[in-house]
Protein backbone atom coordinates (compact mmCIF):
# COMPACT_ATOMS: atom_id res chain seq x y z
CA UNK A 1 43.05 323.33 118.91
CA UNK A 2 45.28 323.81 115.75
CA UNK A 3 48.98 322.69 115.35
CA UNK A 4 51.64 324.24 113.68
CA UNK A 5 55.46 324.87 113.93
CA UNK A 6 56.04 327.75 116.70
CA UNK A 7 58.38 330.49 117.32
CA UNK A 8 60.58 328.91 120.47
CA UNK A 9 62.86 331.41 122.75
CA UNK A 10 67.07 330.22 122.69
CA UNK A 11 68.69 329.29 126.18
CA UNK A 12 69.67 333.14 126.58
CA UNK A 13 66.61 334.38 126.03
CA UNK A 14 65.16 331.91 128.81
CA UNK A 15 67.66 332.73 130.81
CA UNK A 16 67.09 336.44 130.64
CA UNK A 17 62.88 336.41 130.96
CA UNK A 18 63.36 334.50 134.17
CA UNK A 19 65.25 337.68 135.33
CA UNK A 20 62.04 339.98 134.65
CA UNK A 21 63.90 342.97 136.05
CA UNK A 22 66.69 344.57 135.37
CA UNK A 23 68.51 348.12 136.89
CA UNK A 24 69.94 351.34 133.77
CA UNK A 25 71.79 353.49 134.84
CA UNK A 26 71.85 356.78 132.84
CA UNK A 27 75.22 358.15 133.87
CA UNK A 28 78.21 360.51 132.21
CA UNK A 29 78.71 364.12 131.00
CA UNK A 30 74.92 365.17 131.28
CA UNK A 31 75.22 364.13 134.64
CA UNK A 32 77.33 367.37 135.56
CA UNK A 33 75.58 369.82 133.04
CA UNK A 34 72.00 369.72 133.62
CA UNK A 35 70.78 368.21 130.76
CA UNK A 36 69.33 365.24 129.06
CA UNK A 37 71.37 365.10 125.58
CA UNK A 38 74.67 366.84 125.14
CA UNK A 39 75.82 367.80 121.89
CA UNK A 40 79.75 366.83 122.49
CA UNK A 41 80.72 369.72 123.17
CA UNK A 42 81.00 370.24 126.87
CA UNK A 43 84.52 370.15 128.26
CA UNK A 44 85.98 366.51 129.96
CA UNK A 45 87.08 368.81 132.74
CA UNK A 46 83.57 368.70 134.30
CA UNK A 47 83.44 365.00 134.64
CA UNK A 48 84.65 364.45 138.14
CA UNK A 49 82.54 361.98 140.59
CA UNK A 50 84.55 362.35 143.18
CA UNK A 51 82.75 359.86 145.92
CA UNK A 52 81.63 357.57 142.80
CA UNK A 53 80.62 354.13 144.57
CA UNK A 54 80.08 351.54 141.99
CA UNK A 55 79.34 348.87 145.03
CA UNK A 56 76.25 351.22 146.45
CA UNK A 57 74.78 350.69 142.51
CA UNK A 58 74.98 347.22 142.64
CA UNK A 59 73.95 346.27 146.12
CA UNK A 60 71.20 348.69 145.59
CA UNK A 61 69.95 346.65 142.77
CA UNK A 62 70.74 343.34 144.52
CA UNK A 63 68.67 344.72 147.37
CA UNK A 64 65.71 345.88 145.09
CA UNK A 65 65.43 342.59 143.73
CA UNK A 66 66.66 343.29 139.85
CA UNK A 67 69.07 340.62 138.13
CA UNK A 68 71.10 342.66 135.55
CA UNK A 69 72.48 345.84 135.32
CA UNK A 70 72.90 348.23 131.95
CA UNK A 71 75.46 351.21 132.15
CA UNK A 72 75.35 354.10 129.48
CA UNK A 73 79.06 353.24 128.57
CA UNK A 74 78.55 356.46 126.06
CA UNK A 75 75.55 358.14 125.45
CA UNK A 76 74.81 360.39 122.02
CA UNK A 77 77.32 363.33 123.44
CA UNK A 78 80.02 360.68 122.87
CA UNK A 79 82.23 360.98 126.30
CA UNK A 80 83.12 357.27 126.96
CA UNK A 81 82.87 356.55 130.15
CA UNK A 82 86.06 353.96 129.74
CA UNK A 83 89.59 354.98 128.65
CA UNK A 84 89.00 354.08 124.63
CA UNK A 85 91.76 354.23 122.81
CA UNK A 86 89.48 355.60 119.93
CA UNK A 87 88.92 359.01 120.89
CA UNK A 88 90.23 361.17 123.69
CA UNK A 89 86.69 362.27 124.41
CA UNK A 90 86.84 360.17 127.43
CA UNK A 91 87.40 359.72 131.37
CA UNK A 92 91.22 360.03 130.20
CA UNK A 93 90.94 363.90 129.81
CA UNK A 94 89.05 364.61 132.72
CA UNK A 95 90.09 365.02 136.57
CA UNK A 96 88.51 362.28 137.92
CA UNK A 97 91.43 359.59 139.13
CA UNK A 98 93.71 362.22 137.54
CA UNK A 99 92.61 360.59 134.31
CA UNK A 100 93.46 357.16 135.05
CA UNK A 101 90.12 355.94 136.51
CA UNK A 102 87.80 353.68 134.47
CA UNK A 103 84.00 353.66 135.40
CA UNK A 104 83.23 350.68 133.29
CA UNK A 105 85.43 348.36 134.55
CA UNK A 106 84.31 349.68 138.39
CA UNK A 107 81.07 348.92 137.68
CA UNK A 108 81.20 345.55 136.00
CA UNK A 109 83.74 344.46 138.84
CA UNK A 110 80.99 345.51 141.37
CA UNK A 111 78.14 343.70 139.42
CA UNK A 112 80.38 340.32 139.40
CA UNK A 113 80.72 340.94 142.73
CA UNK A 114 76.95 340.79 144.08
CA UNK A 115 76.16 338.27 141.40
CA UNK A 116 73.95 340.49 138.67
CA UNK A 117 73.97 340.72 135.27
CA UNK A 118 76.05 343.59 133.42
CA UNK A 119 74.99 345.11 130.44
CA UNK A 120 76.72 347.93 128.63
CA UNK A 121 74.69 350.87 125.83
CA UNK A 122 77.05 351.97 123.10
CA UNK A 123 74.74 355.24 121.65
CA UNK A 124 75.47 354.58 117.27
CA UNK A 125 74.56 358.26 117.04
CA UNK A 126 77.95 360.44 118.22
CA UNK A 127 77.50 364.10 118.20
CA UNK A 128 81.05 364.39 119.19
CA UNK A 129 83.18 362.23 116.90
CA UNK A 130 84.41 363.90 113.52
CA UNK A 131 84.63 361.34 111.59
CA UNK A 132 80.35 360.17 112.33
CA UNK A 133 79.65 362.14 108.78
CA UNK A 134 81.82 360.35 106.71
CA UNK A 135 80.04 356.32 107.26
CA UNK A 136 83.08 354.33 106.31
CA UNK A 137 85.00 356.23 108.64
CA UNK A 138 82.58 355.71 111.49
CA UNK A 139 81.55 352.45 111.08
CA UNK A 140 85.68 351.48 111.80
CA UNK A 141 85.46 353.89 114.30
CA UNK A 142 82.24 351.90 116.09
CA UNK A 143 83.72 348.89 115.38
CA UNK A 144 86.45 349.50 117.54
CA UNK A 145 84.39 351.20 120.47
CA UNK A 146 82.31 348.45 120.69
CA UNK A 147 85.29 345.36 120.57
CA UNK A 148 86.81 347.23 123.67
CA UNK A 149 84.19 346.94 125.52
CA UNK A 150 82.76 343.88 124.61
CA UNK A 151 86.60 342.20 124.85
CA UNK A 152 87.26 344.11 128.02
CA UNK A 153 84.81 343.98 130.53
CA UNK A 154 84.25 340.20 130.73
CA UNK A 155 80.53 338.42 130.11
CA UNK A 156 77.75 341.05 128.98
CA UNK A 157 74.54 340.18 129.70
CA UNK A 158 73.17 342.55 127.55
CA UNK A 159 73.91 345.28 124.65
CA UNK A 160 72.07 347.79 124.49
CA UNK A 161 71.81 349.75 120.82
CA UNK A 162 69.78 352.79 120.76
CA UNK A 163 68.43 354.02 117.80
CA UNK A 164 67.76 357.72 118.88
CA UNK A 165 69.80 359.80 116.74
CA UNK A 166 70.03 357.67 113.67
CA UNK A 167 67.22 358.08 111.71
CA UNK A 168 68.01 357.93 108.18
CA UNK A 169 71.65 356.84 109.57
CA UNK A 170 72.95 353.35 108.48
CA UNK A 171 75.76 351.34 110.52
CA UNK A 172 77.03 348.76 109.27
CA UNK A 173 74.74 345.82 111.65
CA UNK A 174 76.35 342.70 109.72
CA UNK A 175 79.51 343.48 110.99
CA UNK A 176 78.23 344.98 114.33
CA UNK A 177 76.57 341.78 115.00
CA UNK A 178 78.84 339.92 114.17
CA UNK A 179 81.38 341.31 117.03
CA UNK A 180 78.67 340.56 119.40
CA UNK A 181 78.90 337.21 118.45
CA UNK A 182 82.60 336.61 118.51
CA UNK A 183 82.99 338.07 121.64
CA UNK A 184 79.59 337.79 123.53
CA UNK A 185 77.69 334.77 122.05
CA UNK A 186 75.59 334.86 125.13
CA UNK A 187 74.49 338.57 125.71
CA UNK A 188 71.19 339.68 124.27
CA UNK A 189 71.19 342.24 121.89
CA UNK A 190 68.58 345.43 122.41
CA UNK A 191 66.41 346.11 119.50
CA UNK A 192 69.17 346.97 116.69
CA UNK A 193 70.66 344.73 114.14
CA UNK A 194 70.14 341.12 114.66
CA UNK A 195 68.07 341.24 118.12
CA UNK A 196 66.84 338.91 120.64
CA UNK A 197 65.04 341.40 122.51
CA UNK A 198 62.76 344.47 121.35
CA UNK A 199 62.08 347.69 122.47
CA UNK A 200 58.56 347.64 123.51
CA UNK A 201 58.06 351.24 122.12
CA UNK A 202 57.09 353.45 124.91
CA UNK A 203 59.38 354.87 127.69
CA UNK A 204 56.81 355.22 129.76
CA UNK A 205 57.88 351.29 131.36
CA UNK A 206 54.71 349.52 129.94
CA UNK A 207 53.60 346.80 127.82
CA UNK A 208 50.21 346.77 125.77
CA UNK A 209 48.31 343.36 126.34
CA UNK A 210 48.63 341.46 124.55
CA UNK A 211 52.10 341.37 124.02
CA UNK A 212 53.06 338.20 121.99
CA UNK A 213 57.17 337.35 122.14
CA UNK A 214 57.27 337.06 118.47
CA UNK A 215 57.68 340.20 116.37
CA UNK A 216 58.65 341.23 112.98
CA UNK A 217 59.40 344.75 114.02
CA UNK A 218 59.41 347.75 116.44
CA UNK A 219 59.99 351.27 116.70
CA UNK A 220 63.21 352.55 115.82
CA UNK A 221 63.01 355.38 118.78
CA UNK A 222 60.57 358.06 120.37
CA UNK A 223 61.16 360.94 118.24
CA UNK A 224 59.72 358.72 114.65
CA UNK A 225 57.18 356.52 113.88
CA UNK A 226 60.09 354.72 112.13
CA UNK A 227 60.52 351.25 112.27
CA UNK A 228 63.58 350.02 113.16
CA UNK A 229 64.81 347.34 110.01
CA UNK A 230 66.48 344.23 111.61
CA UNK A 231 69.01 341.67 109.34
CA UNK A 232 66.78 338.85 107.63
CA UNK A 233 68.25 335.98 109.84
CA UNK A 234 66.25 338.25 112.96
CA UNK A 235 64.54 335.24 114.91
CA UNK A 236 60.60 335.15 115.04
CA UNK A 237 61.33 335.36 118.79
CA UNK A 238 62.10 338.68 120.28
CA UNK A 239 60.65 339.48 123.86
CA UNK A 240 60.15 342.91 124.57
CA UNK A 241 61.93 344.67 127.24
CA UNK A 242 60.17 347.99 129.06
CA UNK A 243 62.57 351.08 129.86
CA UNK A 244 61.64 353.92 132.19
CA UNK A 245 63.11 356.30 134.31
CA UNK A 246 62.04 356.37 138.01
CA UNK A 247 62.51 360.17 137.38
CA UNK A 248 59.51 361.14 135.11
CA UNK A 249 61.09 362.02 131.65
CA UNK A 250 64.77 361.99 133.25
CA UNK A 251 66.93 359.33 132.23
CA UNK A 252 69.57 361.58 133.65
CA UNK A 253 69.95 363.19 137.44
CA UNK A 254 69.39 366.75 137.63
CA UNK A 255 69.48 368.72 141.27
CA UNK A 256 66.72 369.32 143.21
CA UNK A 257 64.13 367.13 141.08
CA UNK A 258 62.86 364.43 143.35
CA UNK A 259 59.42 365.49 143.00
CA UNK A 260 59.40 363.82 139.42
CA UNK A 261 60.18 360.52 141.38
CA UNK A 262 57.32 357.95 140.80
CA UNK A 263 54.90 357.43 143.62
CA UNK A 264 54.88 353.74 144.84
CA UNK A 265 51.75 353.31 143.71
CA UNK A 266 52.70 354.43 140.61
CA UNK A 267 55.27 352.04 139.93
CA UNK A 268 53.54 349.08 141.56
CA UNK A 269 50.84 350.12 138.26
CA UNK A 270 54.32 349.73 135.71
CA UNK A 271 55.20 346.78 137.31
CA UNK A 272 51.67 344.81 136.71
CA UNK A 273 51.60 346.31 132.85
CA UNK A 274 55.32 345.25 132.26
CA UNK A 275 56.44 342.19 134.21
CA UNK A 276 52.85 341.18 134.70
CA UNK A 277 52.51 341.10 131.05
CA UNK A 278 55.13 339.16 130.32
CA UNK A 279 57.47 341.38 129.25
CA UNK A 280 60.97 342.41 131.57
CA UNK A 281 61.04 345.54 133.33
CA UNK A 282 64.68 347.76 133.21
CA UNK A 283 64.26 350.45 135.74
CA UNK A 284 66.45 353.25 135.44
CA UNK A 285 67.97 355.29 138.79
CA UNK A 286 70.51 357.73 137.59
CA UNK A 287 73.58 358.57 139.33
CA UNK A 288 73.78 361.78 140.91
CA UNK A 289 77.69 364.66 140.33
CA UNK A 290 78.75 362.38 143.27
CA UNK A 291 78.46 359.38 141.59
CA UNK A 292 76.13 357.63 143.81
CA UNK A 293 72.63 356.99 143.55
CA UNK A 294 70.19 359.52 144.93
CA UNK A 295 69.10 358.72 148.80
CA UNK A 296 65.21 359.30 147.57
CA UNK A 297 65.79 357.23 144.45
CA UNK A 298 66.81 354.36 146.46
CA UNK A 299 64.78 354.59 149.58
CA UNK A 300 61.76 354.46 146.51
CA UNK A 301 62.98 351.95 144.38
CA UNK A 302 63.14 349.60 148.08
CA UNK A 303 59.89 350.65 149.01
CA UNK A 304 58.89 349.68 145.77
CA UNK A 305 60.83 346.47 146.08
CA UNK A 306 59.43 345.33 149.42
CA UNK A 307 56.02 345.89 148.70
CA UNK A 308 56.37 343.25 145.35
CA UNK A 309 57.73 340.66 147.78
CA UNK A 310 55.14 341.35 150.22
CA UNK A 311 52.86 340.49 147.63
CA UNK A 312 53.82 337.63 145.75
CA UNK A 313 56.61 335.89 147.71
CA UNK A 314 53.94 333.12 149.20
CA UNK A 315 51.38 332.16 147.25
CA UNK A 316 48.12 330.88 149.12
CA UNK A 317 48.50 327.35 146.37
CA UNK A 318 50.64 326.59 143.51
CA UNK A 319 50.72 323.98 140.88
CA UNK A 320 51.56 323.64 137.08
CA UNK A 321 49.87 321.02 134.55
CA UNK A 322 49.05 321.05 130.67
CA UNK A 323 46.04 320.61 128.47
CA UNK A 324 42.66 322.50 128.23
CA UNK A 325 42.13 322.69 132.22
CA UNK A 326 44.76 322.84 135.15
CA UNK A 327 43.21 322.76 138.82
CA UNK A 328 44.32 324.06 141.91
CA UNK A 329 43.16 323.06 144.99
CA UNK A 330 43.64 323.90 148.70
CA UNK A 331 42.52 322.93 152.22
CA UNK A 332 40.37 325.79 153.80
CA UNK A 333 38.18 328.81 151.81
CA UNK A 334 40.50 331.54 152.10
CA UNK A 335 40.61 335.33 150.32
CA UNK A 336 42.46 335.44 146.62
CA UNK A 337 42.63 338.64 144.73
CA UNK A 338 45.66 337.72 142.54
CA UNK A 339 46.32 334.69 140.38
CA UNK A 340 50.30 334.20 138.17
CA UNK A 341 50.34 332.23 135.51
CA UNK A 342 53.14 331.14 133.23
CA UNK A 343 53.54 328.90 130.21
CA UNK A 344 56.62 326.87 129.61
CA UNK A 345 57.95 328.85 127.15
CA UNK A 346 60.62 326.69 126.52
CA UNK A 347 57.93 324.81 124.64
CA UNK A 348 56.55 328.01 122.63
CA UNK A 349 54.00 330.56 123.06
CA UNK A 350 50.76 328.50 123.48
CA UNK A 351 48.26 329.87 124.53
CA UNK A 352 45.68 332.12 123.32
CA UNK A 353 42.55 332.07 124.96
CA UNK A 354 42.00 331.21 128.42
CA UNK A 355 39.27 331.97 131.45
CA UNK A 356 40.09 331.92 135.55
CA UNK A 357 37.79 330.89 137.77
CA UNK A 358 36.85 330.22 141.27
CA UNK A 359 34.34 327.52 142.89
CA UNK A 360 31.74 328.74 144.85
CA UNK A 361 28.77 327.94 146.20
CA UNK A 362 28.80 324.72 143.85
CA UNK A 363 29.48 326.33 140.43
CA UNK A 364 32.00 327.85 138.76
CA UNK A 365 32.28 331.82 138.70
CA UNK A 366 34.83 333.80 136.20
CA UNK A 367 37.11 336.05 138.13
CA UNK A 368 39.20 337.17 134.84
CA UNK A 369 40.08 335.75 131.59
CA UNK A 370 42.66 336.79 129.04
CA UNK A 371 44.66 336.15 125.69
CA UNK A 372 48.44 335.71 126.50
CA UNK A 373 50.07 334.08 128.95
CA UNK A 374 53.66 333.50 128.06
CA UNK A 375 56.50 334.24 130.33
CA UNK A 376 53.83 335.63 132.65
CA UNK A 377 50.38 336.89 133.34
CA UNK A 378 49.18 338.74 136.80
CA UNK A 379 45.23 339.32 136.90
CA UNK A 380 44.35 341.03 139.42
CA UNK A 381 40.43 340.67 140.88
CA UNK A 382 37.92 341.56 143.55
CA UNK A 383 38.54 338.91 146.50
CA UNK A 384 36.72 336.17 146.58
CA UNK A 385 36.72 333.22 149.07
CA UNK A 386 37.43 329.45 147.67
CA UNK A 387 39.81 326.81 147.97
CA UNK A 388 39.57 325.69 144.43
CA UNK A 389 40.38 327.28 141.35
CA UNK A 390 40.32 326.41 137.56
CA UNK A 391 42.31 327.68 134.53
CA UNK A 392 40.40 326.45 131.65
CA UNK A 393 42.52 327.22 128.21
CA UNK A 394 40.18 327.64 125.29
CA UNK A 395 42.03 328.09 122.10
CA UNK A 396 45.77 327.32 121.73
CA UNK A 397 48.52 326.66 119.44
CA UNK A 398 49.40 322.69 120.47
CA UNK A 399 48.17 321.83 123.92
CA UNK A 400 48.65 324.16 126.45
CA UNK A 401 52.02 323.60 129.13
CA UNK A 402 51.38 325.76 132.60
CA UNK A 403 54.42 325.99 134.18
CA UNK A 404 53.00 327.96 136.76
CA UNK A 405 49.53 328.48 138.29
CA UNK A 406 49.88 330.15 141.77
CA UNK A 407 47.24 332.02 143.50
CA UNK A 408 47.82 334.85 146.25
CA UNK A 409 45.80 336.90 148.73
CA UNK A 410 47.49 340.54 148.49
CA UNK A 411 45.07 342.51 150.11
């Protein structure tokens, strides 16, 4: 066992790995033209979701069991969903409320509401704007964007900067970030800038094990093998968050498309390789021309939702411990397939090693063993029958600090 200094997570970034799953909601001009990125050109006077229920989206995500919800405030075709005073490439010119209606402010009202998280994605890359050549220009332009919103809409839990678009493109992050931090010193910040959360690099909702919360870097977006450049003071502590559409390769609704909808099996698979790595899951259900959520996208993502708390809302044991071995011990032999296991990470990233096993028979049999543990680690196994299992922790940074050790039966 070696000691050195390690990387430790801020109380926001706790705060938000303890949610593990979070809703997006892809919604705007797209919505009502059949596509996935508009090029700003496509009149305001389509926008108009005229049953748009902003309380359906949250409960829904209540229901389902995620904390936080991020809204695609505007999205690379510029529309803002929110009546800017930067641009009137906005809900202001289009029929919807007669112009006065606000979709922003609906939505983070209804979020407050049922007690989740609201998040807000500001695309950098505008294909509307005329000013986005000139980068002086812009960057005021941005500026201003983003203090509405972040000065308007009460706490964020999260902003969300996407760096398709803006390859070769600099903003200007110091002063970017340093909004954020005037006027949101608690939200986490998505993968641009000055983050405290990564993109994990896929959008396919999935984390590669193992997936350490420290980081120097990460992809800049899907269409370059870019990496994105963060400001110098970037902590060594940036958990990665996984993004993907419950709509294969539609972040966006488009008619008569539920077939693309992820099977529950499938997504049961995402969840184990993103929130069972230790890594938070943001699921994204796009809002139909209506402005509701899709009947099939909901009756999945529930399915989906019930079948994770039929699994692993009571766990056959539980216990927590530190050092090279934590034990846990029950009455009766029963059937485990599953075991959790999280670190305190409050205390750092420890371990990085580590071996499961169950007694049987008098000795000690492996069932799994791994390398990170972090916020979380779900190993999945052929059932055995015990009453007594072992974690046994063979190398770390510092001595090992379980939080959690819980075992389940899932069947």
């Amino acid at each position: 066992m070696s000691k050195k200094l390690l990387a430790l997570p801020t109380r926001q970034q706790l705060r938000w790995q303890d949610m593990e799953q979070g809703l997006f909601c892809h919604f705007g001009m797209n919505t009502f033209c059949d596509q996935e990125w508009g090029e700003g050109t496509d009149s305001p006077e389509k926008f108009n979701p005229t049953e748009l229920d902003a309380m359906q989206w949250a409960r829904t995500a209540k229901e389902a069991g995620f904390a936080y919800l991020v809204f695609t405030a505007k999205h690379h075709d510029g529309f803002c969903l929110w009546p800017t005073a930067t641009t009137d490439y906005s809900v202001r010119s289009s029929p919807w409320k007669n112009g006065q209606g606000d979709v922003v402010r609906e939505i983070a009202d209804a979020c407050r509401q049922v007690g989740l998280g609201f998040g807000l994605y500001l695309s950098p890359w505008d294909r509307h704007e005329p000013c986005y050549p000139d980068k002086e220009a812009y960057d005021d332009f941005y500026a201003a964007q983003l203090t509405e919103l972040l000065t308007g809409y009460g706490p964020l839990m999260e902003v969300w900067f996407d760096g398709a678009g803006s390859h070769g493109r600099e903003y200007d992050w110091s002063r970017i970030m340093g909004l954020v931090k005037q006027h949101q010193p608690d939200a986490m910040i998505f993968n641009m800038g000055l983050p405290t959360i990564r993109w994990v690099g896929n959008e396919d909702g999935v984390a590669p094990y193992p997936c350490w919360n420290t980081a120097e870097s990460a992809k800049l977006s899907m269409f370059t093998n870019d990496m994105v450049t963060w400001l110098p003071e970037t902590p060594a502590w940036v958990p990665a968050e996984c993004d993907v559409p419950i709509r294969k390769k539609r972040w966006f609704w488009h008619p008569h498309e539920e077939h693309t909808l992820y099977t529950l099996e499938e997504l049961l698979d995402i969840y184990y390789r993103s929130v069972g790595h230790g890594c938070t899951l943001l699921l994204n259900i796009a809002p139909d021309n209506r402005g509701l959520l899709p009947e099939a996208d909901v009756e999945r993502v529930l399915e989906f939702a019930a079948e994770v708390r039929r699994r692993f809302e009571a766990p056959v044991a539980r216990t927590g411990g530190q050092g090279a071995t934590v034990n846990l011990e029950w009455e009766a032999d029963t059937a485990v397939d599953h075991v959790i296991l999280m670190e305190d990470i409050a205390y750092g990233e420890r371990v990085r090693a580590y071996v499961l096993e169950a007694w049987q028979q008098g000795r000690w049999v492996e069932l799994a063993a791994g390398s990170a543990i972090g916020h979380k680690k779900i190993d999945r196994f052929p059932a055995v029958h015990t009453n007594r299992l072992r974690l046994r922790v063979t190398e770390s940074e510092d001595e090992a600090i379980v939080r959690s050790f819980e075992a389940y039966f899932c069947g």
